[in-house]
Protein backbone atom coordinates (compact mmCIF):
# COMPACT_ATOMS: atom_id res chain seq x y z
CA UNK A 1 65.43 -81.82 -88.05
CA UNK A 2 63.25 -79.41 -86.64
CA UNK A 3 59.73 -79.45 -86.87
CA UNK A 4 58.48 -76.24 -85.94
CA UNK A 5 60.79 -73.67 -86.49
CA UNK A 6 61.61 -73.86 -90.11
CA UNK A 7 59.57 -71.59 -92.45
CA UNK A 8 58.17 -74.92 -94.02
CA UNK A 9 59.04 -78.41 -94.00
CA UNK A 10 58.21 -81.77 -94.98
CA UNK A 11 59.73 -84.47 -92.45
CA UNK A 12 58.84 -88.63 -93.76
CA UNK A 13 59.86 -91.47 -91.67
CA UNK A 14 62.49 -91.90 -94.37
CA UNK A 15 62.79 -91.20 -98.28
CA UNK A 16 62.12 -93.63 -100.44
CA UNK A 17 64.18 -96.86 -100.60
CA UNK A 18 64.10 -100.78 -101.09
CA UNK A 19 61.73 -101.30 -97.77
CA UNK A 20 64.98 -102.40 -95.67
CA UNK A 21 65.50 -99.76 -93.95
CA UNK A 22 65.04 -99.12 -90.39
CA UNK A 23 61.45 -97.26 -89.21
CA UNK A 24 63.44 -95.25 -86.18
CA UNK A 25 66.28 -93.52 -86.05
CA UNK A 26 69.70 -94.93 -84.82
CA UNK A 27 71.08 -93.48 -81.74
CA UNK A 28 74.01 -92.15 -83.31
CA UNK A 29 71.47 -90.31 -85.70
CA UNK A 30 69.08 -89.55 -82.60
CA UNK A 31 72.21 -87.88 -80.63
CA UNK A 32 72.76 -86.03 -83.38
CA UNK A 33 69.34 -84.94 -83.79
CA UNK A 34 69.08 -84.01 -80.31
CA UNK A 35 72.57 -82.10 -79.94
CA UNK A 36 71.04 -80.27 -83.10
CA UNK A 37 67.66 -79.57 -81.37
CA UNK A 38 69.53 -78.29 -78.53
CA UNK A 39 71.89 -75.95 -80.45
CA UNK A 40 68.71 -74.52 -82.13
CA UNK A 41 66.24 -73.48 -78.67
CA UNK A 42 69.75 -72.93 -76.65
CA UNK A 43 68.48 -74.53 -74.08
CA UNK A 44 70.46 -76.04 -70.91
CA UNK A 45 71.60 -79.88 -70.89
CA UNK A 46 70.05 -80.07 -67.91
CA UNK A 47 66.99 -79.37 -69.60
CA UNK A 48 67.71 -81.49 -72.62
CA UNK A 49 67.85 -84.44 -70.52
CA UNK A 50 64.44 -83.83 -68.86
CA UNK A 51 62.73 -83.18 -72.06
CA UNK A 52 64.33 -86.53 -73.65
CA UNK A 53 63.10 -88.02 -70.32
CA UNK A 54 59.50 -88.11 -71.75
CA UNK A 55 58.10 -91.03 -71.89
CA UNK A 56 56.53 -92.38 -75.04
CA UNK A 57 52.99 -91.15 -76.03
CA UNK A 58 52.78 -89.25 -73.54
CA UNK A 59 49.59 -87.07 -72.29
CA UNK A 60 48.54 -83.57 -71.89
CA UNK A 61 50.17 -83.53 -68.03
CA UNK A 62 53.04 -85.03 -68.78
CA UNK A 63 54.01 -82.22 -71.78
CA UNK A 64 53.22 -79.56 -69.66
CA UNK A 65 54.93 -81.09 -66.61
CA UNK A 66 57.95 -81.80 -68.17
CA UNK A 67 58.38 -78.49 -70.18
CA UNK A 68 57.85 -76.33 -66.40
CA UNK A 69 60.73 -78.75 -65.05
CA UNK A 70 62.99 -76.62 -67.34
CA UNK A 71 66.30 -75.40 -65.78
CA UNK A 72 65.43 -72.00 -67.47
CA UNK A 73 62.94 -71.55 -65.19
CA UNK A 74 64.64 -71.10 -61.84
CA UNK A 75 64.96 -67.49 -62.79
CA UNK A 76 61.43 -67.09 -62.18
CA UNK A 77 61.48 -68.23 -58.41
CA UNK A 78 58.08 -68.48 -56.47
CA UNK A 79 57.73 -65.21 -54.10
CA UNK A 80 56.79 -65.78 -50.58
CA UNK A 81 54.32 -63.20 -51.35
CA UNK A 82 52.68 -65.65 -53.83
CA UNK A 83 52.42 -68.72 -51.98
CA UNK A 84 48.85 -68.41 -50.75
CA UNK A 85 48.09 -67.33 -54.21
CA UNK A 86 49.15 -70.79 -55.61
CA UNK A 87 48.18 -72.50 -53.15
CA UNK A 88 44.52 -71.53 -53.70
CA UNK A 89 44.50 -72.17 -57.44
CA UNK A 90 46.03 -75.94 -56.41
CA UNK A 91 43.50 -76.82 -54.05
CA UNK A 92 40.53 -74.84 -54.57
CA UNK A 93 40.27 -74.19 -58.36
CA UNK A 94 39.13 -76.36 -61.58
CA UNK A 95 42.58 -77.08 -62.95
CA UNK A 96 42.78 -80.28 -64.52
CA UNK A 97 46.57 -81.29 -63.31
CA UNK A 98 47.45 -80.38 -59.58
CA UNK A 99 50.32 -80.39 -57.37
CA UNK A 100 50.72 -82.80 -54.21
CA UNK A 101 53.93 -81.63 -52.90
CA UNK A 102 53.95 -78.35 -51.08
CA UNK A 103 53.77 -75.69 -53.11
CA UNK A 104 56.69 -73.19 -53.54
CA UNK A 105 59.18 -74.80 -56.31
CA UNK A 106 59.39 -72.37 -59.75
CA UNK A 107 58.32 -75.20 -62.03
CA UNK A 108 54.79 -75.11 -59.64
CA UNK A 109 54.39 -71.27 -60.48
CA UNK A 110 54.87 -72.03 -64.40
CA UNK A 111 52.44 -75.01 -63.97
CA UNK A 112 49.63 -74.03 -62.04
CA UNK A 113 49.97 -69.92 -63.79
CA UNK A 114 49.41 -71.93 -66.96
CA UNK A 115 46.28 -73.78 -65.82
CA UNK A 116 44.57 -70.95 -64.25
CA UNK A 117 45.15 -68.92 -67.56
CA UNK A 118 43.33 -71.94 -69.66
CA UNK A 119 40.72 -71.69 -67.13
CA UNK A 120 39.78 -68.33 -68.55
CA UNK A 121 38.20 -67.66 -65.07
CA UNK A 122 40.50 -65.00 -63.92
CA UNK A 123 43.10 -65.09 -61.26
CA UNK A 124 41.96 -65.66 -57.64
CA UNK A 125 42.29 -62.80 -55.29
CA UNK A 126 44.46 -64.15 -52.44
CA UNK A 127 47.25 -61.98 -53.93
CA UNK A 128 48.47 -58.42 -53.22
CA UNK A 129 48.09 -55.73 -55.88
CA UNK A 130 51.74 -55.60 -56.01
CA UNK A 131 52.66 -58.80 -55.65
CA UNK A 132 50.04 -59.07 -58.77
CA UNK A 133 51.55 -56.52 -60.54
CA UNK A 134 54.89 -58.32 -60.35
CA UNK A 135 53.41 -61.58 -61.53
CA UNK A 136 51.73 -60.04 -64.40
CA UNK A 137 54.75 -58.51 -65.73
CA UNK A 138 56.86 -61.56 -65.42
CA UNK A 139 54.41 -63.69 -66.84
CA UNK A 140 54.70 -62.30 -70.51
CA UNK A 141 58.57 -63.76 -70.44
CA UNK A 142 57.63 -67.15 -68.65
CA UNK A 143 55.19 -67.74 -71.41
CA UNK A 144 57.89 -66.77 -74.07
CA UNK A 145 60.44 -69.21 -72.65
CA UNK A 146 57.92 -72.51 -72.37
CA UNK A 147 56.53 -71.61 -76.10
CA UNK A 148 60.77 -71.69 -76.64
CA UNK A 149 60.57 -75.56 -74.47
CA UNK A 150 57.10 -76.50 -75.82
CA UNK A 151 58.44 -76.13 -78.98
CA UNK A 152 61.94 -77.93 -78.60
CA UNK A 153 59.84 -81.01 -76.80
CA UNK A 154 57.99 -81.15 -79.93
CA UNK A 155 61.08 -81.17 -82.37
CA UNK A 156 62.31 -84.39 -79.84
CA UNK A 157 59.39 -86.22 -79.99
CA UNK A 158 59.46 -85.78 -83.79
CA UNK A 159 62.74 -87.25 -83.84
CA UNK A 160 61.32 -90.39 -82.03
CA UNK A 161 58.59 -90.43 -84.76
CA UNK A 162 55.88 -90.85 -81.55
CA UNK A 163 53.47 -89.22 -83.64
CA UNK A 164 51.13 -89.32 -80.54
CA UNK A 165 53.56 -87.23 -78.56
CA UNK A 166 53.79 -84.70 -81.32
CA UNK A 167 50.07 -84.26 -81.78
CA UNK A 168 50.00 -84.38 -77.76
CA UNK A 169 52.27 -81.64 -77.57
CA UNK A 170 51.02 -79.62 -80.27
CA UNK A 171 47.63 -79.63 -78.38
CA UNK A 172 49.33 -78.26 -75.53
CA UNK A 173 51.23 -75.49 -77.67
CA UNK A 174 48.07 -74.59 -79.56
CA UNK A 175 46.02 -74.11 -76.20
CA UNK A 176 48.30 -71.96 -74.58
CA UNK A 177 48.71 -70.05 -77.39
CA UNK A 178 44.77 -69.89 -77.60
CA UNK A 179 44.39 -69.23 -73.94
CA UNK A 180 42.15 -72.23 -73.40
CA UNK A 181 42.17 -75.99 -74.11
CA UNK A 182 41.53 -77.52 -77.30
CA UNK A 183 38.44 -79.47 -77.00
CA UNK A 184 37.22 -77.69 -73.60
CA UNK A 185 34.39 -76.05 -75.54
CA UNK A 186 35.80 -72.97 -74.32
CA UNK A 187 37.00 -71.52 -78.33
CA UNK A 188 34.07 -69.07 -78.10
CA UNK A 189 36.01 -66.81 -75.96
CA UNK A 190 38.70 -66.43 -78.96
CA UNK A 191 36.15 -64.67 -80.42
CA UNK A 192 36.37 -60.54 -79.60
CA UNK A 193 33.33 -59.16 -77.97
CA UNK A 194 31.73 -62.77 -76.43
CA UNK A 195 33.07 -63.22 -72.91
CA UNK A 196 31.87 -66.20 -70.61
CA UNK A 197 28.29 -64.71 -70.60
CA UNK A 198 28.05 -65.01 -74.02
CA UNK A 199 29.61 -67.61 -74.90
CA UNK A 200 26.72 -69.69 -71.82
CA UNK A 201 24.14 -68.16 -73.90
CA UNK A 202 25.13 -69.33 -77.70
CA UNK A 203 26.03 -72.64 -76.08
CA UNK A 204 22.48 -72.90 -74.34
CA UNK A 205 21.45 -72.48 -77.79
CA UNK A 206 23.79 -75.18 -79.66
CA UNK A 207 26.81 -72.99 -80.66
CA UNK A 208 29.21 -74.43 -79.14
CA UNK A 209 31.69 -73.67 -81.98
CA UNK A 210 32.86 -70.74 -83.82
CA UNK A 211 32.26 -72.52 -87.47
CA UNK A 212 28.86 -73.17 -85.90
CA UNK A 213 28.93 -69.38 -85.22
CA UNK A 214 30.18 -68.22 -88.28
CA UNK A 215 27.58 -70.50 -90.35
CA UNK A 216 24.81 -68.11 -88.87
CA UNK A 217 23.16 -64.82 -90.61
CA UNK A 218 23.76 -61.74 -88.71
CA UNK A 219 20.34 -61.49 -88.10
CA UNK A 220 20.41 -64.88 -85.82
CA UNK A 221 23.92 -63.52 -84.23
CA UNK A 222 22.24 -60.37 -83.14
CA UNK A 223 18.64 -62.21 -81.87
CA UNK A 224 20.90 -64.90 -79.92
CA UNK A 225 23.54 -62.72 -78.26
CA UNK A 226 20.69 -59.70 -77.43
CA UNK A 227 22.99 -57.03 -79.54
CA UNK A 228 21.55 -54.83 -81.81
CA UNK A 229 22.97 -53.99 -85.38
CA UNK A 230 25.45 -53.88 -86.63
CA UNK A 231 27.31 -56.29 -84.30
CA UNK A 232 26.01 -59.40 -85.94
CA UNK A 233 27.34 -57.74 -89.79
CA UNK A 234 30.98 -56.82 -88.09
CA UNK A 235 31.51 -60.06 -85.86
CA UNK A 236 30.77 -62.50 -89.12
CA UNK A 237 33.16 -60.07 -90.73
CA UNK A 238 35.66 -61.16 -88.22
CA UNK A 239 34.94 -64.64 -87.90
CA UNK A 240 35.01 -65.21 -92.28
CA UNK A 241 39.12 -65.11 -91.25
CA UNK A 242 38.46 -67.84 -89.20
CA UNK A 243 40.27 -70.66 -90.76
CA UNK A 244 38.11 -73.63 -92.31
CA UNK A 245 41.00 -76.56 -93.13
CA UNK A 246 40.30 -79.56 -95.07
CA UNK A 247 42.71 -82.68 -96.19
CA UNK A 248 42.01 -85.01 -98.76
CA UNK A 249 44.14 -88.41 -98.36
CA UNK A 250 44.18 -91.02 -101.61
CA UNK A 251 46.45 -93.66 -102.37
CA UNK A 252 48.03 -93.90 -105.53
CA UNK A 253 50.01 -97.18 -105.44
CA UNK A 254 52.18 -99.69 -103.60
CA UNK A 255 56.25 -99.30 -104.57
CA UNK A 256 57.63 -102.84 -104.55
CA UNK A 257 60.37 -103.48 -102.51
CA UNK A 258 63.56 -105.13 -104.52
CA UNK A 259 63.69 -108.97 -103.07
CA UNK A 260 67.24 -109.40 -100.88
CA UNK A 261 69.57 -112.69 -101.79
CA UNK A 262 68.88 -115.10 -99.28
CA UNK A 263 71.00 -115.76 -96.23
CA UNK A 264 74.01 -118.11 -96.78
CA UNK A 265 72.01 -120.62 -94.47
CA UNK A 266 69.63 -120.46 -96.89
CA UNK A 267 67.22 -118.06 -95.29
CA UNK A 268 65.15 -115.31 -96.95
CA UNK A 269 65.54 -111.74 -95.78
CA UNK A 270 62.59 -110.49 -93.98
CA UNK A 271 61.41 -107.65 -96.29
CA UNK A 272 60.14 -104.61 -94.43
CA UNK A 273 56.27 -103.00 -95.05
CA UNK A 274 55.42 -102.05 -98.63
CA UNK A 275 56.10 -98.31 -99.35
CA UNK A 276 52.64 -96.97 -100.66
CA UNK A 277 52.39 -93.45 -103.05
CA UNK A 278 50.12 -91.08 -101.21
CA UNK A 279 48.55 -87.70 -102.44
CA UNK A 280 47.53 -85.58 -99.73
CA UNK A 281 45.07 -82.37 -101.28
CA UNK A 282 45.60 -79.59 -98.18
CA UNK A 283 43.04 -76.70 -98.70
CA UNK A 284 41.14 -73.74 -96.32
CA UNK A 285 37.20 -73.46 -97.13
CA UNK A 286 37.46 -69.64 -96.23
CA UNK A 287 36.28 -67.03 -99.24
CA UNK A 288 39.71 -65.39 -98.44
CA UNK A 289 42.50 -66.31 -97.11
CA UNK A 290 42.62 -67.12 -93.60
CA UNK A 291 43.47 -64.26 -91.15
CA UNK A 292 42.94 -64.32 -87.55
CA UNK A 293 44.53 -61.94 -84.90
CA UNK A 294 45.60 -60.17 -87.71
CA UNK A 295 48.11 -63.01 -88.99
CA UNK A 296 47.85 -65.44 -90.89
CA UNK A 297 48.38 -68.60 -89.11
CA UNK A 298 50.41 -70.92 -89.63
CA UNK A 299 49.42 -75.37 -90.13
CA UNK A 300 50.76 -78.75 -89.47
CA UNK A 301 50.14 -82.03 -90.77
CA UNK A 302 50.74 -85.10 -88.72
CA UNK A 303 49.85 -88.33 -90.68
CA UNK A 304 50.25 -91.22 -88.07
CA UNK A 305 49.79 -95.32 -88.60
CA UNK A 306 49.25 -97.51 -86.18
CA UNK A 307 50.95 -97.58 -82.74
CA UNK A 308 51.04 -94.02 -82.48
CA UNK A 309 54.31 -93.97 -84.98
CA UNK A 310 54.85 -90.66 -87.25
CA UNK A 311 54.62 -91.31 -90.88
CA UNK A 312 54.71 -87.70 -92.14
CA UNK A 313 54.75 -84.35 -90.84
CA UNK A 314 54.29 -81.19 -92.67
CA UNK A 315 54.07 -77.55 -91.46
CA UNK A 316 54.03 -74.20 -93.66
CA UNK A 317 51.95 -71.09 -93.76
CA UNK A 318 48.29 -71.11 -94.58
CA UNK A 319 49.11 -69.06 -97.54
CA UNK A 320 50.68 -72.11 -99.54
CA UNK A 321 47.17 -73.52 -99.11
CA UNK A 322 45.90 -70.93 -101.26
CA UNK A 323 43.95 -72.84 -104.35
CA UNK A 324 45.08 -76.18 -102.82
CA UNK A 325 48.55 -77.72 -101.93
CA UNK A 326 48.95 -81.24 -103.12
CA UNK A 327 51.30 -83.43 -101.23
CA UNK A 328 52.90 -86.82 -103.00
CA UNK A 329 54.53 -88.50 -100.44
CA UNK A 330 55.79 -92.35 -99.86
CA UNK A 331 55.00 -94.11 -96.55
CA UNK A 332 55.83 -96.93 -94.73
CA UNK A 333 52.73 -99.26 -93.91
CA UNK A 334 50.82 -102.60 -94.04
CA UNK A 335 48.20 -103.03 -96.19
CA UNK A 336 45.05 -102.93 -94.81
CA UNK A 337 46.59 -100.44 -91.78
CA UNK A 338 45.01 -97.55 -90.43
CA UNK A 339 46.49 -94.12 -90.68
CA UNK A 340 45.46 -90.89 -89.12
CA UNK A 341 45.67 -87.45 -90.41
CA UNK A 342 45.06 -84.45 -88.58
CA UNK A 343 45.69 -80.94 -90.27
CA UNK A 344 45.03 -77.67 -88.02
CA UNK A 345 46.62 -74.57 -87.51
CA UNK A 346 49.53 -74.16 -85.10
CA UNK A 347 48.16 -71.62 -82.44
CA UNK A 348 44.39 -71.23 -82.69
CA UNK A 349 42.46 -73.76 -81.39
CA UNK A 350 39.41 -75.05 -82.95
CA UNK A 351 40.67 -75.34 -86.38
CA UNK A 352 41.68 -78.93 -86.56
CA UNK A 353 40.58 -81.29 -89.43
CA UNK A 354 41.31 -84.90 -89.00
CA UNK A 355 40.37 -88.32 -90.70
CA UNK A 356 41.37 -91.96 -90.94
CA UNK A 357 41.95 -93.64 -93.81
CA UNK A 358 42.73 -97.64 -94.24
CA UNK A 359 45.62 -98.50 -97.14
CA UNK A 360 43.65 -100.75 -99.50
């Protein structure tokens, strides 16, 4: 089962059935899953067992911690020459997550590089050029191998149907892929031609987003970022690729469970949650179709009930959204429960669309 490295896929809790059938996996199924996963991201079991060693639900830290304990990265060992450089971003930067042992293990270079990169604040200068030099050219294939791990945690947690894992460690995978943290009110700086400066300014002025951007006339772009023409004409340009998702969630009907014989002792068979018919309408608002860093992204879907548990997971390429693309799927859930959906695109951050719906 993999969840983020097919060209599209639909993954339910389970197919349709009676209602008896288990909500998680078996561990014969799980192992097999997992030895699967592994095959896939040929990654180490050493690794493998770390990953699987995440704990349920678990946060922002704990994805990124756990994906920089990867075996793969004692290739990238952390230079004498570097030491006072990580030290400094550990004690005397704004990262969010921070080290407490002494600094100078590889899975602290991947950790705290990371951070200071989503800081968007540059690197600090207690570095040598060359020692620099050397960082900056390895860090193009440390970022390749944890997208590789980031990526293979998310396929496990999947398997676990923790749907707040997955969308946990899709926020992590879609930050570092943006270069700063969902939600950080940093997304501005995606944006070609507004650095930090900029980005101070349009916020001081309540654009703090760029749909909030993009929802301007170029006349009101040019007055608020002091540019004259025709930067406000060629930046909305750019940001009409910006992708505008929407998801429409309906249900459609409960599927009644066939009634089991009774016990021999006379009791009744405890019949699971009703299965309820869903249609799920998947669209982009954009006048064209999405393009952004000259691609066109791709999306996932993670519809969640309660507990955190995955009911539904989708992922394909914007494209398919084209017109609309209209999901009928069957879920497992109480009536009256509360399910989540949130819809955004893969790497830019930003983009997400989410809702809750209750199951009538």
């Amino acid at each position: 089962m993999s969840y983020l490295q097919t060209p599209a896929s639909s993954h339910p809790n389970h197919p349709l059935d009676d209602g008896t059938k288990s909500d998680r996996p078996s561990a014969k199924d799980m192992d097999s899953s997992i030895h699967q996963i592994q095959m896939r991201y040929k990654l180490s079991p050493v690794t493998m067992k770390t990953l699987c060693s995440a704990s349920s639900s678990p946060d922002r830290r704990e994805v990124l911690y756990k994906s920089c304990l990867a075996s793969e990265f004692r290739s990238f060992p952390l230079k004498q020459t570097e030491r006072n450089f990580f030290r400094e971003i550990n004690d005397h930067t704004a990262i969010p997550y921070t080290v407490k042992d002494t600094i100078g293990q590889p899975w602290h270079k991947v950790f705290l590089l990371v951070q200071i990169d989503l800081l968007h604040n540059g690197w600090p200068n207690k570095i040598s050029a060359s020692a620099r030099k050397e960082l900056y050219q390895e860090r193009g294939r440390i970022y390749s191998l944890l997208d590789r791990i980031l990526r293979c945690l998310t396929d496990i947690l999947g398997c676990r149907l923790d749907a707040s894992g997955l969308n946990t460690s899709l926020d992590v995978l879609r930050s570092i892929k943006s270069g700063v943290w969902e939600s950080a009110g940093q997304e501005l700086l995606l944006v070609d031609g507004i650095g930090a400066v900029k980005m101070e300014k349009l916020c001081r002025s309540g654009i703090k987003t760029i749909h909030q951007l993009a929802g301007l006339d170029f006349c009101q772009v040019e007055r608020l970022m002091s540019r004259n023409p025709p930067f406000g004409h060629n930046l909305l340009q750019q940001l009409a690729g910006f992708p505008q998702l929407s998801c429409q969630f309906e249900t459609i009907r409960e599927y009644t469970p066939i009634a089991r014989p009774p016990h021999g002792d006379g009791r009744m068979v405890a019949l699971k949650p009703g299965l309820f018919m869903c249609r799920i309408v998947l669209k982009y608002g954009n006048s064209q179709l999405p393009l952004w860093n000259k691609n066109n992204p791709w999306v996932t879907l993670v519809v969640d009930g309660e507990n955190g548990r995955l009911l539904w997971f989708w992922r394909g390429s914007v494209t398919e959204l084209t017109g609309e693309k209209e999901l009928l799927i069957g879920i497992e859930v109480k009536k009256g429960e509360k399910i989540g959906l949130k819809l955004a695109c893969e790497e830019i951050v930003g983009t997400m669309a989410q809702s809750t719906h209750q199951i009538p």
